[in-house]
Protein backbone atom coordinates (compact mmCIF):
# COMPACT_ATOMS: atom_id res chain seq x y z
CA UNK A 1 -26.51 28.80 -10.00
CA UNK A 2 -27.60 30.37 -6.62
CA UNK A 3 -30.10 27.61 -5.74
CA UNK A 4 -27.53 25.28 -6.68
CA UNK A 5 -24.82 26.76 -4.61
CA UNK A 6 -27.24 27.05 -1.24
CA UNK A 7 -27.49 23.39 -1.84
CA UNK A 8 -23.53 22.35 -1.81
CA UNK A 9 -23.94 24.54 1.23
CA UNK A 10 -26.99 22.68 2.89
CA UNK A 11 -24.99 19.76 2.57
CA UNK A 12 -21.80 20.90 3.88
CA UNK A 13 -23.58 22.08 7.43
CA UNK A 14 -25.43 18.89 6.94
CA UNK A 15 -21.74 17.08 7.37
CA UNK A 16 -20.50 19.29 10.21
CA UNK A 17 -23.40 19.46 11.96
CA UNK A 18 -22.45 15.45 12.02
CA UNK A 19 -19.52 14.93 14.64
CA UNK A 20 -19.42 11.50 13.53
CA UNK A 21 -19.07 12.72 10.06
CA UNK A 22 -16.14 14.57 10.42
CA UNK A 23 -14.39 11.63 12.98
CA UNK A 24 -14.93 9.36 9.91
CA UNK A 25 -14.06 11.48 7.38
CA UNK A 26 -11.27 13.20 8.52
CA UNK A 27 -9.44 12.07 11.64
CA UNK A 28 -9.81 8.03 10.35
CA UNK A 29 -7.60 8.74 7.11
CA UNK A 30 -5.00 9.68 9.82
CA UNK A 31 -5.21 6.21 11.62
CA UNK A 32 -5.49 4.42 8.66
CA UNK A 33 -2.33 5.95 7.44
CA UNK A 34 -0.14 5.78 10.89
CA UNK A 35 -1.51 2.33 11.58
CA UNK A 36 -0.03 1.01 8.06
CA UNK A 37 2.38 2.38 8.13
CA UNK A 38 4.32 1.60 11.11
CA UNK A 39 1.98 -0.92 13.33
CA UNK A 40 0.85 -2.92 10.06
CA UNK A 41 4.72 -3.62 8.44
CA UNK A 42 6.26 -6.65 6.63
CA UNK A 43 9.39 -5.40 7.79
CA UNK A 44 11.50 -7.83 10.85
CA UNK A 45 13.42 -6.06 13.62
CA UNK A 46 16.42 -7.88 15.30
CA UNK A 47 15.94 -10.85 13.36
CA UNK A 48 18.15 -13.15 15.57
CA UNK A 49 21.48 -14.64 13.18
CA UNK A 50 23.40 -17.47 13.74
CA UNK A 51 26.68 -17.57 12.79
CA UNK A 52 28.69 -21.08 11.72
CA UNK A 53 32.52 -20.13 11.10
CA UNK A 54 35.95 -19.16 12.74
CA UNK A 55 35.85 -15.62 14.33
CA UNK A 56 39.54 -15.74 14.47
CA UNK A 57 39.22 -15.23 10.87
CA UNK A 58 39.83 -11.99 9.60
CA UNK A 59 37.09 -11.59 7.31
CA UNK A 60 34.78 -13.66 9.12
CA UNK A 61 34.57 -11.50 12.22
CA UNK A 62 34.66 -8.01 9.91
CA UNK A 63 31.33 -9.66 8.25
CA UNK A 64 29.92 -10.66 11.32
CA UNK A 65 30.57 -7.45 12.40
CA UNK A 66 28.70 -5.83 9.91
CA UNK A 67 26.10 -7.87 9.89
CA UNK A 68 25.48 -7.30 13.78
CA UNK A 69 25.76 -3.68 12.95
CA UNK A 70 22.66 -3.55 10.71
CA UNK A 71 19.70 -2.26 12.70
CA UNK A 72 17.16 -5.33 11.62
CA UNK A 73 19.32 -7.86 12.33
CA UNK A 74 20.73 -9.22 16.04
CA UNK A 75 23.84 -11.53 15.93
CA UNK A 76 22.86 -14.28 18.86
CA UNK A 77 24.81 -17.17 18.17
CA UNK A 78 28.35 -18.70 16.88
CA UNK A 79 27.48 -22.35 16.54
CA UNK A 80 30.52 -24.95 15.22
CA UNK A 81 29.04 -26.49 12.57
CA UNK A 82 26.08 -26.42 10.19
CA UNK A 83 24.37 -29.62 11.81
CA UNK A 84 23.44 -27.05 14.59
CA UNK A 85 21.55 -24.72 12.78
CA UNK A 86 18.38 -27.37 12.31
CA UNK A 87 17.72 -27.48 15.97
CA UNK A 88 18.02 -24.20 16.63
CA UNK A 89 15.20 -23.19 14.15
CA UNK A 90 13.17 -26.03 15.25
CA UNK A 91 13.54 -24.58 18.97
CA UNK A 92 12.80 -21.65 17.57
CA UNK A 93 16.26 -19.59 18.87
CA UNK A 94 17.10 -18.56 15.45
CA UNK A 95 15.35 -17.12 11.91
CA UNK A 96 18.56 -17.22 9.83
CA UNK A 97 22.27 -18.82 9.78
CA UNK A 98 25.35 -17.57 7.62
CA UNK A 99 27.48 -20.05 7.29
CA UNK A 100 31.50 -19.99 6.19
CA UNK A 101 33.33 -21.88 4.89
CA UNK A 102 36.94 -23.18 6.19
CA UNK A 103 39.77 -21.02 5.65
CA UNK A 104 37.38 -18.03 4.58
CA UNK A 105 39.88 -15.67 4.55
CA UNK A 106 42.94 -17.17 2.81
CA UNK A 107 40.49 -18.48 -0.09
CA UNK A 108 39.24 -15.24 -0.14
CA UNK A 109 42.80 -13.25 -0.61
CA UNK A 110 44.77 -15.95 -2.37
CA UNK A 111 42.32 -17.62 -4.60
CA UNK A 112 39.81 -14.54 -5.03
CA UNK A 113 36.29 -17.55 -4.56
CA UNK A 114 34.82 -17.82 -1.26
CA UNK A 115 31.87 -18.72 -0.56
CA UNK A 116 29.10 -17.81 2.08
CA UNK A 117 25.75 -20.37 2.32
CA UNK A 118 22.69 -18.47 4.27
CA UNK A 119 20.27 -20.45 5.52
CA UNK A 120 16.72 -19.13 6.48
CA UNK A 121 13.62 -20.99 8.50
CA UNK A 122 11.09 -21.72 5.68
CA UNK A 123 8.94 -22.51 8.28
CA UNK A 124 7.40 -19.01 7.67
CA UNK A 125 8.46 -18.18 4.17
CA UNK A 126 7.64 -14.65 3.84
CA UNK A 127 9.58 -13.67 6.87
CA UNK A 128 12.48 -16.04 6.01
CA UNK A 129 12.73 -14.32 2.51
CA UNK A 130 12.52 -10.78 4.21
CA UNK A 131 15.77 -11.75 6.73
CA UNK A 132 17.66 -13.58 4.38
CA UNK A 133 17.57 -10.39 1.97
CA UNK A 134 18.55 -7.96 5.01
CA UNK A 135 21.43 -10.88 5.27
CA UNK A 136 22.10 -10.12 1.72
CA UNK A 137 22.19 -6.47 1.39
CA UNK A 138 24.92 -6.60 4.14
CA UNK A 139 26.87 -8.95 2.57
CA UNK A 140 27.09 -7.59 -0.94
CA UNK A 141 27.92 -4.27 1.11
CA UNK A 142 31.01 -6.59 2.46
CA UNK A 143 31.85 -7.48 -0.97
CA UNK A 144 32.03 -4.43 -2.26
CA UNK A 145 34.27 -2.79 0.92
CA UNK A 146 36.55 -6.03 0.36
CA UNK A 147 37.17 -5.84 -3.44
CA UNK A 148 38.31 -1.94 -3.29
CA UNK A 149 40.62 -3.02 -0.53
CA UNK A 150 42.52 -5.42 -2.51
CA UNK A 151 41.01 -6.46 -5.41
CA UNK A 152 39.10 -9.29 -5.06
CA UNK A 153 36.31 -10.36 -7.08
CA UNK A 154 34.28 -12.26 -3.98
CA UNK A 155 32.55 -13.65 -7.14
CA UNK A 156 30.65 -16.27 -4.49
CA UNK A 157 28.92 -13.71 -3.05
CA UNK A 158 25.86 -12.73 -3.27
CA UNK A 159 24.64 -9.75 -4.58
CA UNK A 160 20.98 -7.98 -4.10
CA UNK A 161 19.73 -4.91 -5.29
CA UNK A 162 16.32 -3.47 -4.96
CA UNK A 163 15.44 -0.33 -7.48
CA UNK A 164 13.33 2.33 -5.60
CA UNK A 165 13.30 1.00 -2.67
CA UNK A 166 16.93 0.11 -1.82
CA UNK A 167 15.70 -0.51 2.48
CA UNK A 168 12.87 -2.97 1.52
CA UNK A 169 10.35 -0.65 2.90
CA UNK A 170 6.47 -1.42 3.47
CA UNK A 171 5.00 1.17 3.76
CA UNK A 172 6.23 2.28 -0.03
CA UNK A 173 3.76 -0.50 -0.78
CA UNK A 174 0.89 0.40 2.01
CA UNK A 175 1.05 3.76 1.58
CA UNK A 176 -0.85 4.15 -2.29
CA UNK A 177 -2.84 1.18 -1.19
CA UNK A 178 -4.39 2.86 1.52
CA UNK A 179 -4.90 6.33 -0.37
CA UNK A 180 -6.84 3.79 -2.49
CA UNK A 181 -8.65 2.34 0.01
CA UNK A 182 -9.63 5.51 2.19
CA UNK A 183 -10.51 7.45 -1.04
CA UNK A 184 -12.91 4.63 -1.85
CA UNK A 185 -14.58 4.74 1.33
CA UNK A 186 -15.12 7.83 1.98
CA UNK A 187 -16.22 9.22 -1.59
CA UNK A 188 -18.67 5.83 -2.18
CA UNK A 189 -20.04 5.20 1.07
CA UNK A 190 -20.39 8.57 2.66
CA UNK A 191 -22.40 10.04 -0.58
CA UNK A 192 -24.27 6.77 -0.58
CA UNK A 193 -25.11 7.27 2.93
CA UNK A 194 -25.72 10.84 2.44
CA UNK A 195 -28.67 9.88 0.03
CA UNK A 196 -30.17 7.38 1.44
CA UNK A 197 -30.61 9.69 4.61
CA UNK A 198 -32.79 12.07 2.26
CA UNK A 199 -34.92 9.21 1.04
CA UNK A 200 -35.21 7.56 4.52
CA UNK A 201 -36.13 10.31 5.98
CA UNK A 202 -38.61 11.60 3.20
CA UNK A 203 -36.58 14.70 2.73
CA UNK A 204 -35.41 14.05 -0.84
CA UNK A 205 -38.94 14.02 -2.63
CA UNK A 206 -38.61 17.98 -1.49
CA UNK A 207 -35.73 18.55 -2.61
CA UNK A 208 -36.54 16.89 -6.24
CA UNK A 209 -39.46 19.63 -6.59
CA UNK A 210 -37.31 22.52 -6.23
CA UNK A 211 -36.15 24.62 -9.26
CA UNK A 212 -32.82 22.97 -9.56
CA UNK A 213 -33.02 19.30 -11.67
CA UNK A 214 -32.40 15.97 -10.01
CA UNK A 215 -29.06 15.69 -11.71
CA UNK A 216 -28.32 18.95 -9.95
CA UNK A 217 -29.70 17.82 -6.68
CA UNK A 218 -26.93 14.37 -7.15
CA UNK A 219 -24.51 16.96 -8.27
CA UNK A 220 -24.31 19.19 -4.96
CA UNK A 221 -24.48 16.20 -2.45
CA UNK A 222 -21.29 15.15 -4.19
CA UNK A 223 -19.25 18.27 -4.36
CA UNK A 224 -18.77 18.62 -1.02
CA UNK A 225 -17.03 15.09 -0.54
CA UNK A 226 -15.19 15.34 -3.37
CA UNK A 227 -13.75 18.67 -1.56
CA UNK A 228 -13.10 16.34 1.73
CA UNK A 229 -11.48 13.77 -0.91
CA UNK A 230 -8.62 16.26 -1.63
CA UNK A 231 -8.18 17.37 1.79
CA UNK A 232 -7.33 13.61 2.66
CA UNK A 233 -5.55 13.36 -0.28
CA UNK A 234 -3.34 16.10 0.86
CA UNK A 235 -3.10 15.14 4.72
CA UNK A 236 -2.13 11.41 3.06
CA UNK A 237 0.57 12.49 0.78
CA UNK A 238 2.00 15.08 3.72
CA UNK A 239 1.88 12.30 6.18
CA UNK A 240 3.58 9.52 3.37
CA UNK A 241 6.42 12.32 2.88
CA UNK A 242 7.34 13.57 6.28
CA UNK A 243 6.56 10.88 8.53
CA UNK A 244 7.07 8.38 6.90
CA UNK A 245 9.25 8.73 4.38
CA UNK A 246 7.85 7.67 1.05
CA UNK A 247 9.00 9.94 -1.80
CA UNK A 248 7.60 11.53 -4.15
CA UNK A 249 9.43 11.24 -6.98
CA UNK A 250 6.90 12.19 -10.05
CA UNK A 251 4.86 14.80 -11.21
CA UNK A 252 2.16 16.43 -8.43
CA UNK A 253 -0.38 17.47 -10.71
CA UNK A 254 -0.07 13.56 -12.19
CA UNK A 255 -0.35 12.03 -9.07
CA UNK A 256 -3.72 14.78 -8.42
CA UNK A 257 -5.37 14.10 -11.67
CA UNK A 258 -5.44 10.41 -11.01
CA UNK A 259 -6.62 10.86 -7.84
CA UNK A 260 -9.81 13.52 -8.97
CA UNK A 261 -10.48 10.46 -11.81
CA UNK A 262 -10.60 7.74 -9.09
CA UNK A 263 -12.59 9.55 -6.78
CA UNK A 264 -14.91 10.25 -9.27
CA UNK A 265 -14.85 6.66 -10.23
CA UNK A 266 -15.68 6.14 -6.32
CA UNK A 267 -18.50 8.92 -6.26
CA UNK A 268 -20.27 6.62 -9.28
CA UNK A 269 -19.97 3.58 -7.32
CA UNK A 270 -21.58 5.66 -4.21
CA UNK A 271 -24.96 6.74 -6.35
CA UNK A 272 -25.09 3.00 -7.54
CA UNK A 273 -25.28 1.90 -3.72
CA UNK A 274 -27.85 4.59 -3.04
CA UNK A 275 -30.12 3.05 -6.31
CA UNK A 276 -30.42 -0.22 -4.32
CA UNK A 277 -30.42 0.89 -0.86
CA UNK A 278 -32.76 1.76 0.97
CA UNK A 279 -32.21 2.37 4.46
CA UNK A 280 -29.21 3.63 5.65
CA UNK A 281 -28.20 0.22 7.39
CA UNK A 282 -28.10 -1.30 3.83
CA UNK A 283 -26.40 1.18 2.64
CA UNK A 284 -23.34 0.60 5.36
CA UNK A 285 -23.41 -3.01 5.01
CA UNK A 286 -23.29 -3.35 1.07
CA UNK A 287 -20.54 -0.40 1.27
CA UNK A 288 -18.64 -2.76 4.12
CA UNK A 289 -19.20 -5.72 2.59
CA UNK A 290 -19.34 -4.96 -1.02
CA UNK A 291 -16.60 -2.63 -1.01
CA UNK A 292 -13.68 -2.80 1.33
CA UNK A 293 -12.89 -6.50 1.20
CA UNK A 294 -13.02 -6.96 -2.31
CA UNK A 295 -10.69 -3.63 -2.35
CA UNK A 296 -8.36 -5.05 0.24
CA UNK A 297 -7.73 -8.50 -1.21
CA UNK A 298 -8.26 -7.51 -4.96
CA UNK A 299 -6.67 -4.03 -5.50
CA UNK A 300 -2.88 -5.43 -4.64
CA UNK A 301 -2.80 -4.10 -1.23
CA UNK A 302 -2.20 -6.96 1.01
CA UNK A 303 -2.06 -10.15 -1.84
CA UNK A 304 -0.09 -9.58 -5.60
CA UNK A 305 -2.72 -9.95 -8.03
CA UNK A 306 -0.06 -11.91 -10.43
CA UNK A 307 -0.04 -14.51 -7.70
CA UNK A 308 -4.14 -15.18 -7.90
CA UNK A 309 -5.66 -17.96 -9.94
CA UNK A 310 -6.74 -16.41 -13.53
CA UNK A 311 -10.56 -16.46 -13.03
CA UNK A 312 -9.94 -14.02 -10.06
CA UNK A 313 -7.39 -11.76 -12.02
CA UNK A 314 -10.36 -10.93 -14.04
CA UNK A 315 -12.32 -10.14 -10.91
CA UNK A 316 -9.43 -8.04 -9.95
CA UNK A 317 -9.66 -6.24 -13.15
CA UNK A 318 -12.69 -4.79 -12.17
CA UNK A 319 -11.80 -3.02 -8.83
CA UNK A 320 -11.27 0.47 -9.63
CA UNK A 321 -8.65 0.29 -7.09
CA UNK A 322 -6.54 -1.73 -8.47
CA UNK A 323 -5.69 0.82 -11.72
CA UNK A 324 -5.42 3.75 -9.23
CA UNK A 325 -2.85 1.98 -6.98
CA UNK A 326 -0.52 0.83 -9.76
CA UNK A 327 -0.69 4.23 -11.42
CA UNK A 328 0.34 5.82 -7.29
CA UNK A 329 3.10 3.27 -7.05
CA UNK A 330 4.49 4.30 -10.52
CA UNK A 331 3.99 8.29 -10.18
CA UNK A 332 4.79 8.58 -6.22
CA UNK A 333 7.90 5.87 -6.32
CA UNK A 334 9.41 4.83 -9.73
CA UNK A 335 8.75 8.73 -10.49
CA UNK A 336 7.08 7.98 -14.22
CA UNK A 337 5.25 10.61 -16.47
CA UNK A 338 2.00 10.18 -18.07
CA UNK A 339 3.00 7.80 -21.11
CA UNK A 340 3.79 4.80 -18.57
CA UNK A 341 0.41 4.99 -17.16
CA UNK A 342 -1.69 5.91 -20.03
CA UNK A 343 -3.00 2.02 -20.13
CA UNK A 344 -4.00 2.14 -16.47
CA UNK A 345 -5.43 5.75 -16.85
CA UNK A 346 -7.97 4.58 -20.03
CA UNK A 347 -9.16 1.84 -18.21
CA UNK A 348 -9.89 4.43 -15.12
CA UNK A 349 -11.19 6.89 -16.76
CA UNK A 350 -13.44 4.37 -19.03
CA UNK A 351 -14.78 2.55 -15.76
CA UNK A 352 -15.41 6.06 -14.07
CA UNK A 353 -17.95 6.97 -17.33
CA UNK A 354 -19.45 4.03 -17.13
CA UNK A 355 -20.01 4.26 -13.54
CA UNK A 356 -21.54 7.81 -13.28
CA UNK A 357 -23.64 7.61 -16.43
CA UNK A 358 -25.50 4.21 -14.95
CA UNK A 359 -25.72 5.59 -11.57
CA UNK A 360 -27.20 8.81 -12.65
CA UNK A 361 -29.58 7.14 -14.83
CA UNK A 362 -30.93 4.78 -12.16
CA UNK A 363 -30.54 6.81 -10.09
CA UNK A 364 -33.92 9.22 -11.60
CA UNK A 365 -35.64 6.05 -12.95
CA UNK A 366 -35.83 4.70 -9.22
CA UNK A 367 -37.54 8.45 -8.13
């Protein structure tokens, strides 16, 4: 136990003798976070609304009101009729138009139906969809204000409603996909790097001959970035809570224990890069290549994996990423204990076996 304890010490001076270690390890987890969270966002701010309808309506110019009042959305026009709202998208003055009908507010008091059309520019769907549900948060808002005021049903109106994350936010979506992606990185392609730097330089051959065993050697090269794995994990999680904003609404220890599995899971996939690299160079580009794109597009960061063709939802199944983030989103926002997640946790934990008793084994074949 000594000899193996002065080497998980040799390898932690190794990695702060490294400056460049320590900037990539530690301080780029920060980025990544900030920079997802607020400079990469789905979210629109002062999305610019036209308005077609009679302001000297009562309940036309309280909605409008609101509506101008919401902090995402910018009131910019009152146009007279609906055949205006096509050129103004195509000159590209508007993203969305909420259209009245005549008489709003006597239909709306006397006959208890009145009805509100919202039109959004398709051009660029995912930003139209965005608006026009900011458009309908306010609205059903409206509705609900107007019907304890006097009674009416509004039935025409619509009503949204978005469980867990009532604001729409993006970063309750970027957030566990990053902690997936960073955790990856760091845990795979700093102990592959770490490796390959032994065998490059002829170092590790020494360190094989010394009293401890090979597994032993692997062993204490890992150990000290799986202790730089929780620190991120921690600086993540206290950066998603009080800056910005994502709860955490389930169990701690959960959301830990999922994370210690997947960086495991990512430690494996780091010894299998070291079996077939060898210089560091390869290492970096198999890790860049091999790793983070395929984790971006096919863990359900960026792109819904529902919303792929089938043949590459099976090539999604086998990101490691993918499990972990669905098991952060449920424990960190829906606030779910272990039996929701015990699918998702089996498949983990069976992929993390598989990958640690292959890399090990190549791993002393190849020296």
């Amino acid at each position: 136990m000594k000899e193996f304890l002065s080497f998980i010490k040799k390898e932690f001076r190794h990695i702060f003798r490294d400056r460049r270690t320590i900037l990539i390890v530690l301080v780029m987890p920060i980025v990544q976070i900030i920079l997802f969270g607020f400079a990469v966002s789905t979210e629109v701010h002062d999305a610019r609304v036209d308005v077609v309808g009679d302001l000297a309506d009562p309940s036309v110019r309280q909605t409008v009101a609101r509506i101008d009042q919401n902090p995402y959305l910018h009131v910019t026009a009152v146009l007279g009729s609906v055949a205006e709202v096509a050129e103004r998208f195509r000159a590209g003055k508007s993203d969305v138009a909420v259209c009245f009908e005549r008489n709003f507010d006597e239909r709306l008091r006397h006959y208890d139906k009145a009805s509100i059309r919202v039109l959004g520019d398709g051009s660029d769907p995912n930003t139209a969809q965005m608006i026009v549900n900011y458009v309908n948060g306010v609205l059903s808002t409206v509705q609900s204000e107007l019907s304890a005021s006097d009674g009416t049903q509004t039935a025409s109106f619509p009503h949204v409603q978005y469980m867990y994350n009532p604001a729409v936010r993006s970063s309750y979506n970027f957030v566990p996909g990053v902690m997936g992606l960073i955790l990856m990185l760091v845990c795979s392609m700093m102990t592959a790097i770490s490796i390959v730097r032994e065998k490059e330089s002829g170092t590790l051959e020494l360190l094989l001959v010394s009293p401890i065993r090979p597994v032993g050697v692997i062993v204490s090269k890992a150990i000290p970035y799986l202790a730089l794995s929780l620190i991120n994990l921690v600086t993540i999680l206290l950066l998603a809570r009080f800056v910005l904003g994502v709860p955490l609404r389930g169990s701690l220890f959960l959301l830990a224990m999922v994370s210690v599995l997947f960086i495991l899971a990512s430690l494996g996939i780091g010894l299998l890069i070291s079996v077939v690299s060898a210089t560091q160079k390869t290492a970096l580009l198999i890790s860049g290549m091999g790793l983070t794109m395929p984790t971006m597009i096919f863990s359900g960061i960026i792109f819904p994996c529902e919303s792929m063709p089938v043949i590459l939802q099976y090539v999604s199944d086998i990101i490691p990423a993918k499990w972990y983030i669905i098991m952060v989103k449920k424990v960190m926002i829906e606030g779910v204990g272990f039996s929701y997640i015990y699918p998702e946790f089996i498949i983990l934990l069976v992929m993390t076996l598989f990958l640690l008793v292959v890399s090990v084994r190549l791993f002393k074949r190849r020296l």
